[in-house]
Protein backbone atom coordinates (compact mmCIF):
# COMPACT_ATOMS: atom_id res chain seq x y z
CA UNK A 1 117.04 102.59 110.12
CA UNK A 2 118.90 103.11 113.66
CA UNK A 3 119.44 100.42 115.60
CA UNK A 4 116.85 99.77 118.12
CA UNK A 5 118.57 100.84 121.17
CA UNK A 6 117.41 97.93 123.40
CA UNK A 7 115.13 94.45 123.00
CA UNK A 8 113.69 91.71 125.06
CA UNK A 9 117.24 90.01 125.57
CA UNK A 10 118.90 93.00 127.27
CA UNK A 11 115.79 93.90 129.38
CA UNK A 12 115.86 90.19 130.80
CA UNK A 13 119.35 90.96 131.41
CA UNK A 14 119.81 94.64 132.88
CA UNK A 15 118.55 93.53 137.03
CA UNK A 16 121.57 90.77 136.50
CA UNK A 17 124.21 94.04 136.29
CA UNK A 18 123.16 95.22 139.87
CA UNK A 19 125.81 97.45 141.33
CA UNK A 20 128.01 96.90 144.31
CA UNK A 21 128.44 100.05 145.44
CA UNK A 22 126.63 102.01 147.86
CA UNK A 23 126.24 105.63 148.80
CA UNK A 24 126.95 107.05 152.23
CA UNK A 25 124.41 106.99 154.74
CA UNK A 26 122.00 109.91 155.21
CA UNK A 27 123.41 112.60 157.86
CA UNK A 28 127.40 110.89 157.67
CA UNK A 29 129.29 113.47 158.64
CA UNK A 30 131.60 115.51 155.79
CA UNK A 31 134.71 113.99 154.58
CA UNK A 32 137.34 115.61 152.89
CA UNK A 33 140.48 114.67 150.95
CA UNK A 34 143.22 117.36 152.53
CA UNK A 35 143.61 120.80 150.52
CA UNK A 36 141.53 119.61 147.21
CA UNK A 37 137.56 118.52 148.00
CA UNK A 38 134.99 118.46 150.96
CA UNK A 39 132.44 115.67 150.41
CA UNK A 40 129.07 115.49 151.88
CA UNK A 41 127.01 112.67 151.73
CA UNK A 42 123.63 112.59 151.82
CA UNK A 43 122.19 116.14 150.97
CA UNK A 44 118.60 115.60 150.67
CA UNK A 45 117.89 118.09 146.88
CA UNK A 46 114.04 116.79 146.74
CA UNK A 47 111.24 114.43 148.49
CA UNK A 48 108.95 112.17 146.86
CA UNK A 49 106.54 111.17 148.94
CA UNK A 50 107.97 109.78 152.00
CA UNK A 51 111.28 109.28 150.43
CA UNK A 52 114.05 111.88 150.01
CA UNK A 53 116.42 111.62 147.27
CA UNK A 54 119.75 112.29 147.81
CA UNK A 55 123.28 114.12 146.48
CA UNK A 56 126.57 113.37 147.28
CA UNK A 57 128.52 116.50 146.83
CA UNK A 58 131.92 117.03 145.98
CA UNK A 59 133.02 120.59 146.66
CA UNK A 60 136.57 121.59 145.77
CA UNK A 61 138.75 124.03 148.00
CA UNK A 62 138.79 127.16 147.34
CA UNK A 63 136.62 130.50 147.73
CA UNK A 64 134.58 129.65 144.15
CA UNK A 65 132.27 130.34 142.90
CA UNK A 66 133.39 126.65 140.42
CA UNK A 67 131.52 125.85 137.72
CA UNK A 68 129.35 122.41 138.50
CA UNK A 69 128.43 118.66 137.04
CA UNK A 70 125.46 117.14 137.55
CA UNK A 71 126.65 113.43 138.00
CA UNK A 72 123.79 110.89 137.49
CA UNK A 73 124.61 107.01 137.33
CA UNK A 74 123.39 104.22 135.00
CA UNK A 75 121.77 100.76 135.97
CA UNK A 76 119.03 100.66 133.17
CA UNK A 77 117.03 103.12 135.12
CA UNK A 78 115.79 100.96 137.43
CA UNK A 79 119.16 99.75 139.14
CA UNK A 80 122.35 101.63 140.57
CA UNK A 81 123.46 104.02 143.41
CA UNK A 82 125.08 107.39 143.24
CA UNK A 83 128.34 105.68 144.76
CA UNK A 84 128.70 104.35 140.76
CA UNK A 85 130.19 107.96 139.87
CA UNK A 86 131.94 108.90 143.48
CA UNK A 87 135.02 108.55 142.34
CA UNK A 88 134.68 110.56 139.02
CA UNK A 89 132.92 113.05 141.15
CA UNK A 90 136.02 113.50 143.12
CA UNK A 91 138.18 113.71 140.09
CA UNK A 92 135.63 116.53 138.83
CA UNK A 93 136.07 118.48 142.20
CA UNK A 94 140.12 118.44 142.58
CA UNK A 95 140.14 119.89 139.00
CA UNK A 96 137.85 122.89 139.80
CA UNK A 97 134.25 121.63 139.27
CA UNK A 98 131.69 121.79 142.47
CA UNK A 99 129.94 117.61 141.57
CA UNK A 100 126.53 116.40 142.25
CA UNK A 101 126.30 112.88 142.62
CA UNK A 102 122.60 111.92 142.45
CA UNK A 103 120.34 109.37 143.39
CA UNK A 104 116.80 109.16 141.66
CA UNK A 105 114.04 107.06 141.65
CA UNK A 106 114.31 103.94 139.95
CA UNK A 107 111.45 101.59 137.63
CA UNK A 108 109.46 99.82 137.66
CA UNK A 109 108.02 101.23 140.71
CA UNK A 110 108.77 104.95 139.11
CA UNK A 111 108.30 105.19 135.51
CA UNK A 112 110.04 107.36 133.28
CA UNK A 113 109.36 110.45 133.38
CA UNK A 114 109.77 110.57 137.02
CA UNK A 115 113.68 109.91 136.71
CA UNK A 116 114.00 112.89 134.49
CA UNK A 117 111.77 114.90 136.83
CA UNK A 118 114.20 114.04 139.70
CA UNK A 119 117.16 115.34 137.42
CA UNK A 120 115.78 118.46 136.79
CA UNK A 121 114.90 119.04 140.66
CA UNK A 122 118.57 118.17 140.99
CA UNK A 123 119.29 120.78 138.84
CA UNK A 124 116.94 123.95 140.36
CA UNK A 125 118.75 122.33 143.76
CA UNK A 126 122.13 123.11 142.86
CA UNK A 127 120.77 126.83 141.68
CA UNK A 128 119.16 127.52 144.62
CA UNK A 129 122.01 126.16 146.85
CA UNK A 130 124.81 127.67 144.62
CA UNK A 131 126.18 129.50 147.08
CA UNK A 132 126.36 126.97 150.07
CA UNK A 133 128.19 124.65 147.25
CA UNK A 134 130.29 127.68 145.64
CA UNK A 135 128.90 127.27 142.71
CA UNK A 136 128.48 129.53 139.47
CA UNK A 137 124.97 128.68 138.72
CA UNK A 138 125.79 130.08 135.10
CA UNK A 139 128.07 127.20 134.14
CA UNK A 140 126.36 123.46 135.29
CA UNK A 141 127.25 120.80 132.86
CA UNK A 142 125.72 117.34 133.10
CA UNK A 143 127.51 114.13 133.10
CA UNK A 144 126.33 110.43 133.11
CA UNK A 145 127.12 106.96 132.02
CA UNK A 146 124.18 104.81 130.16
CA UNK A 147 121.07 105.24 131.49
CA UNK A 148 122.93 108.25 133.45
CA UNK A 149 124.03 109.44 130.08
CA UNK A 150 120.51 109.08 128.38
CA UNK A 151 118.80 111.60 131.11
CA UNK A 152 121.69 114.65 131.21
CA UNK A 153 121.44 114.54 127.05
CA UNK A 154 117.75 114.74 127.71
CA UNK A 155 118.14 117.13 130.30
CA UNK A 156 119.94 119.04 128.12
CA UNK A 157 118.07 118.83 125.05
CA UNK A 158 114.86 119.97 126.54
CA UNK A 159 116.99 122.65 127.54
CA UNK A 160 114.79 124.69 130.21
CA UNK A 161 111.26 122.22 129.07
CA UNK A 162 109.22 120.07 131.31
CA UNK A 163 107.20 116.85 130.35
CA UNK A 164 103.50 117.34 131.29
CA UNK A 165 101.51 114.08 130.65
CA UNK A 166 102.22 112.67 126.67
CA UNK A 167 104.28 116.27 125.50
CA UNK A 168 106.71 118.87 126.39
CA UNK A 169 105.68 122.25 127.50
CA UNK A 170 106.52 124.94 125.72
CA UNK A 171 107.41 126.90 128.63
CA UNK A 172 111.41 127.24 129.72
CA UNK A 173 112.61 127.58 132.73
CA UNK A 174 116.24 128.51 132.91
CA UNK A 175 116.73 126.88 136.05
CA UNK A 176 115.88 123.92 134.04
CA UNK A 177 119.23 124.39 131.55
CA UNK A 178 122.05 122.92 131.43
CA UNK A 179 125.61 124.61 130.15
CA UNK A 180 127.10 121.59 128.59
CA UNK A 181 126.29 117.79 128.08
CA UNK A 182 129.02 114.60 128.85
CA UNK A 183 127.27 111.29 128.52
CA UNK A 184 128.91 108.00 127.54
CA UNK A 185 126.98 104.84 126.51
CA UNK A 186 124.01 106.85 126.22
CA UNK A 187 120.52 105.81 124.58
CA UNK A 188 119.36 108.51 122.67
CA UNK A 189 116.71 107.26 120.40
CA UNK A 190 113.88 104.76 121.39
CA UNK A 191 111.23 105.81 118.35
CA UNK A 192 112.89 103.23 115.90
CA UNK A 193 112.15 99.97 118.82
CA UNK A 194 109.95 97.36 117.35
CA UNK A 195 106.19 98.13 117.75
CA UNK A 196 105.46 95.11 120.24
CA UNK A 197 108.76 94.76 121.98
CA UNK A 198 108.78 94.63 125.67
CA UNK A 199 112.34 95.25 126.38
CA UNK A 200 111.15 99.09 127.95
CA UNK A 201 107.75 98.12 129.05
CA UNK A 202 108.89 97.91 132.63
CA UNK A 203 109.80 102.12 132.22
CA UNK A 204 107.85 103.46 129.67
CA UNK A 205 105.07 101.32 130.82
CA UNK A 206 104.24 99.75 127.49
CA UNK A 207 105.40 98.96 124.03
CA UNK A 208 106.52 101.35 121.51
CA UNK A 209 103.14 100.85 119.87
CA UNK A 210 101.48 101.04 123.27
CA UNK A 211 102.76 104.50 123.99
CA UNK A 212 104.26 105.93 120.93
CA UNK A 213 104.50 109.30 122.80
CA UNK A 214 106.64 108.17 125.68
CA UNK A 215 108.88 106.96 123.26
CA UNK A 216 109.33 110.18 121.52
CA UNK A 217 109.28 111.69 124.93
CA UNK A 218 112.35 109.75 126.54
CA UNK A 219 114.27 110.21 122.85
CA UNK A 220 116.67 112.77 123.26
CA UNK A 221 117.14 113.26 119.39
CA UNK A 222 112.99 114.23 119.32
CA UNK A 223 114.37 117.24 120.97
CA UNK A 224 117.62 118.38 118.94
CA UNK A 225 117.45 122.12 118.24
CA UNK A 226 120.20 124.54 117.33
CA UNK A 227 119.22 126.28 121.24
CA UNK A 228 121.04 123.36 122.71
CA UNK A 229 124.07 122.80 125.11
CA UNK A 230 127.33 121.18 123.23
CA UNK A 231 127.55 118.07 123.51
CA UNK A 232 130.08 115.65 123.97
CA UNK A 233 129.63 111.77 123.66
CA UNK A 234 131.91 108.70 124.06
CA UNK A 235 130.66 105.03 122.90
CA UNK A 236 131.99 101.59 122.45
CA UNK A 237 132.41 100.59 118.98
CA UNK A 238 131.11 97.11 119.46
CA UNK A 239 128.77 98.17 122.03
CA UNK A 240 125.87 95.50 121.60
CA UNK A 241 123.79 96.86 124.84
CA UNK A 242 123.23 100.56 122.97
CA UNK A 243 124.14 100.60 119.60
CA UNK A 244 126.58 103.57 118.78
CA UNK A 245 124.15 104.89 115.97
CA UNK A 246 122.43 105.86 119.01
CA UNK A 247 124.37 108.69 119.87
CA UNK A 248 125.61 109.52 116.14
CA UNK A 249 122.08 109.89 116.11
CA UNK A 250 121.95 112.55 118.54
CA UNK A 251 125.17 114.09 117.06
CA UNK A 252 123.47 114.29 113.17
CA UNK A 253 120.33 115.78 114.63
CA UNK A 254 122.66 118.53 116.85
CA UNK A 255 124.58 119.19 113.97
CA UNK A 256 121.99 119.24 111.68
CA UNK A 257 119.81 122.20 114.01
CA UNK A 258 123.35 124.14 114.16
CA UNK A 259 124.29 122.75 117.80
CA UNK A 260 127.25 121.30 118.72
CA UNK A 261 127.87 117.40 119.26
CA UNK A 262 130.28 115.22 119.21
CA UNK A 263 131.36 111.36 119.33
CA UNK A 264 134.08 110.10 119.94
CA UNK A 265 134.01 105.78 119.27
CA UNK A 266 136.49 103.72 121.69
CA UNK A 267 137.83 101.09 118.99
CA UNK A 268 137.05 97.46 120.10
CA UNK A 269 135.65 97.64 123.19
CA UNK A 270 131.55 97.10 124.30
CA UNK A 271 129.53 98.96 126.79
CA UNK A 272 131.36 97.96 130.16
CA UNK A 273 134.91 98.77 128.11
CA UNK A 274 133.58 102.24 127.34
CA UNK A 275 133.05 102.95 130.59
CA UNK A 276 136.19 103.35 131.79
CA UNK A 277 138.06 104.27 128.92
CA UNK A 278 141.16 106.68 129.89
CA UNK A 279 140.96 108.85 126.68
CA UNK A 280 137.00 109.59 126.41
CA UNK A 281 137.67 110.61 130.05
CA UNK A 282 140.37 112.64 129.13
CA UNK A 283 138.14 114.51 126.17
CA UNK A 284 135.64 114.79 128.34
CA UNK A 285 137.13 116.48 130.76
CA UNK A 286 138.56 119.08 127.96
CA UNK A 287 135.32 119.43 126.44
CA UNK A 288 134.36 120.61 130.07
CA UNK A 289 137.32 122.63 130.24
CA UNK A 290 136.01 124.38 126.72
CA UNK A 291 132.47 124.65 127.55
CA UNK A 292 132.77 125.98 130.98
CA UNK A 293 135.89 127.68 131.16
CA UNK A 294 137.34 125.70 134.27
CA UNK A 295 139.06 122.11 134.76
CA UNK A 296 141.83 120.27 136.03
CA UNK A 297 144.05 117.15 135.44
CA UNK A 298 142.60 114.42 133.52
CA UNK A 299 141.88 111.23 135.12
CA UNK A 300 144.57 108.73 135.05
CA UNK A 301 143.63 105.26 134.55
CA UNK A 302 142.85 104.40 138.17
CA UNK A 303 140.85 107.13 138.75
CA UNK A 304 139.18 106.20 135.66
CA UNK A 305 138.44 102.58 136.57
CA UNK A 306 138.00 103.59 140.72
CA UNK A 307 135.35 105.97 138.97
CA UNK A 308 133.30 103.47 137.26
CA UNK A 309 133.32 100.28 138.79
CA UNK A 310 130.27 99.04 137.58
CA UNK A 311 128.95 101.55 135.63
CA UNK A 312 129.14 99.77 131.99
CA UNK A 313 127.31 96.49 132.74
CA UNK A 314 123.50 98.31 131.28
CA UNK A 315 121.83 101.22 130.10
C-alpha cells in the first residue's frame, strides 16, 4: 500500500513551520535587477470576496514573448507567502522564463478546493495578461514546493478540468492547461490515509472516510492520463513529512497512461533538505528547458538556498 502521505503527528506540527518571509506590499512600486528582470509586486490576478490575491511577477528583459512558471509556495496549505519562491522566481526570469509568484487562500478558513481554484485563476490571469507580461501563453509550466508542488501536479493533471462540488467536470478549458509540471516534495496521493485520521480534516474538511471524494479529488494520481503535461519531480529519500512513494506514485500512474514523469530521489536528505537541493534545481530547470524550449543558467547553490528559505519545513 502507499504510504499515507500525512497523519495526526504532522498536522499538529505543520502551523509550527510558519514562514518568515513576506511578500511586497500591494501597489510597491516595480523593482528591477539591471539588464536581466523587472519585478512587480503585488499584481492583484483574482478577488475573493473582499480580498484580492496577489502575484509577484518576475519579467525578464527582453522584447518576449518568454515562456512562463506558475510559482506557488508550500506551508501545508494553510501557511506561507509568495516571498517563499521570490528568489527562484528571479532565477526563472534571468534565464528566459516570465514567473508568477502567487499567493492563495489558505485553510482552514478556505478549504481545498478553493486553493486549487485560485491556481487555476492564476493561470487564465497570466493568459489574459500575456502580453503586458511578454508572455507565450502556449508554453506556462507550473512549479511548486510541497503543498506548492501538490496543486501545479494537480493543476496539471486535470489538465484544462474544474472541480464542481464532489467531481471533476468533464469540460476543458485550455486556459486551464498547463505545458509542463516541476514540483518537489509534493503529495500526490491522499486515497490510501487511514479512514478516521484527522491529520487533513482542517482542509478537506473531514476524514478520509468522512469525504472519500475530496480525497480522490485533491489526489493528483486519481487524475493520471496519457493527455497530461511531463512531469518532473524531485523528493527526499528519507522524507518522513511526504513519503517519496508519493510521487513514484504519480510517476507509475503517468507512465502507466503513456505520459511522461519523472523522479529524481535526493539521497539522505528529508523534506526541508530537498528543498534546496542544487542538482534537482539544476534538472529542473533542464526539464524546463526541454519542455518549453527556453531557459537559462542553473541555480547555483545560493540562489538555491536564497530561493527556498523556508520552503521544506511542511507540505
Amino acid at each position: 500500500m502507499i504510504a499515507a502521505v500525512v497523519d495526526a503527528q504532522l498536522a499538529g506540527s505543520l502551523l509550527a513551520q510558519s514562514q518568515t518571509a513576506q511578500p511586497a506590499a500591494a501597489g510597491e512600486d516595480a523593482a528591477s535587477a539591471p539588464g536581466k528582470v523587472e519585478i512587480s509586486f503585488g499584481e492583484t490576478y483574482a478577488q475573493r470576496g473582499d480580498t484580492q490575491l496577489k502575484a509577484d511577477m518576475y519579467v525578464p528583459a527582453g522584447e518576449g514573448p518568454f515562456p512562463a512558471v506558475l510559482v506557488v509556495h508550500g506551508g501545508a496549505w494553510r501557511s506561507g507567502t509568495r516571498a517563499q519562491l521570490g528568489g527562484l522566481a528571479e532565477k526563472l526570469a534571468e534565464g528566459g522564463y516570465t514567473a508568477a509568484a502567487i499567493s492563495y487562500r489558505l485553510a482552514p478558513q478556505d478549504k481545498f478546493p478553493a486553493q486549487l481554484e485560485d491556481c487555476q485563476a492564476a493561470l487564465r490571469w497570466m493568459r489574459t495578461e500575456a502580453a503586458r507580461w511578454k508572455i507565450d501563453p502556449a508554453r506556462i509550466a507550473g512549479l511548486g514546493y510541497s503543498a506548492g508542488g501538490h496543486l501545479v501536479t494537480l493543476l496539471g493533471a486535470l489538465n484544462g478540468a474544474t472541480i464542481d462540488g464532489d467531481a471533476a467536470t468533464d469540460q476543458i478549458d485550455d486556459a486551464l492547461r498547463l505545458q509542463a509540471v516541476v514540483a518537489g516534495g509534493a503529495p500526490c496521493e491522499f486515497q490510501t490515509m487511514p479512514a478516521d485520521s484527522r491529520g487533513l480534516a482542517f482542509w478537506l474538511g473531514g476524514t478520509r472516510g468522512e469525504k472519500p471524494d475530496l480525497y480522490r479529488l485533491a489526489s493528483p494520481t486519481a487524475f493520471a492520463t496519457g493527455d497530461d503535461p511531463p512531469m518532473f519531480f524531485y523528493h527526499g529519500e528519507g522524507d518522513r513529512l511526504v513519503s517519496v512513494e508519493s510521487p513514484q506514485a504519480m510517476c507509475d500512474k503517468l507512465a502507466a497512461a503513456g505520459a511522461t514523469g519523472q523522479l529524481h530521489v535526493v539521497p539522505r536528505v528529508g523534506h526541508g533538505g530537498a528543498a534546496a537541493d542544487r542538482r534537482s534545481l539544476e534538472l529542473g530547470f533542464a526539464f524546463l528547458q526541454e519542455h518549453l524550449g527556453q531557459s537559462g543558467d542553473s541555480p547555483s547553490d545560493d540562489d538555491a538556498r536564497a530561493a527556498t528559505t523556508a520552503a521544506g519545513a511542511a507540505p
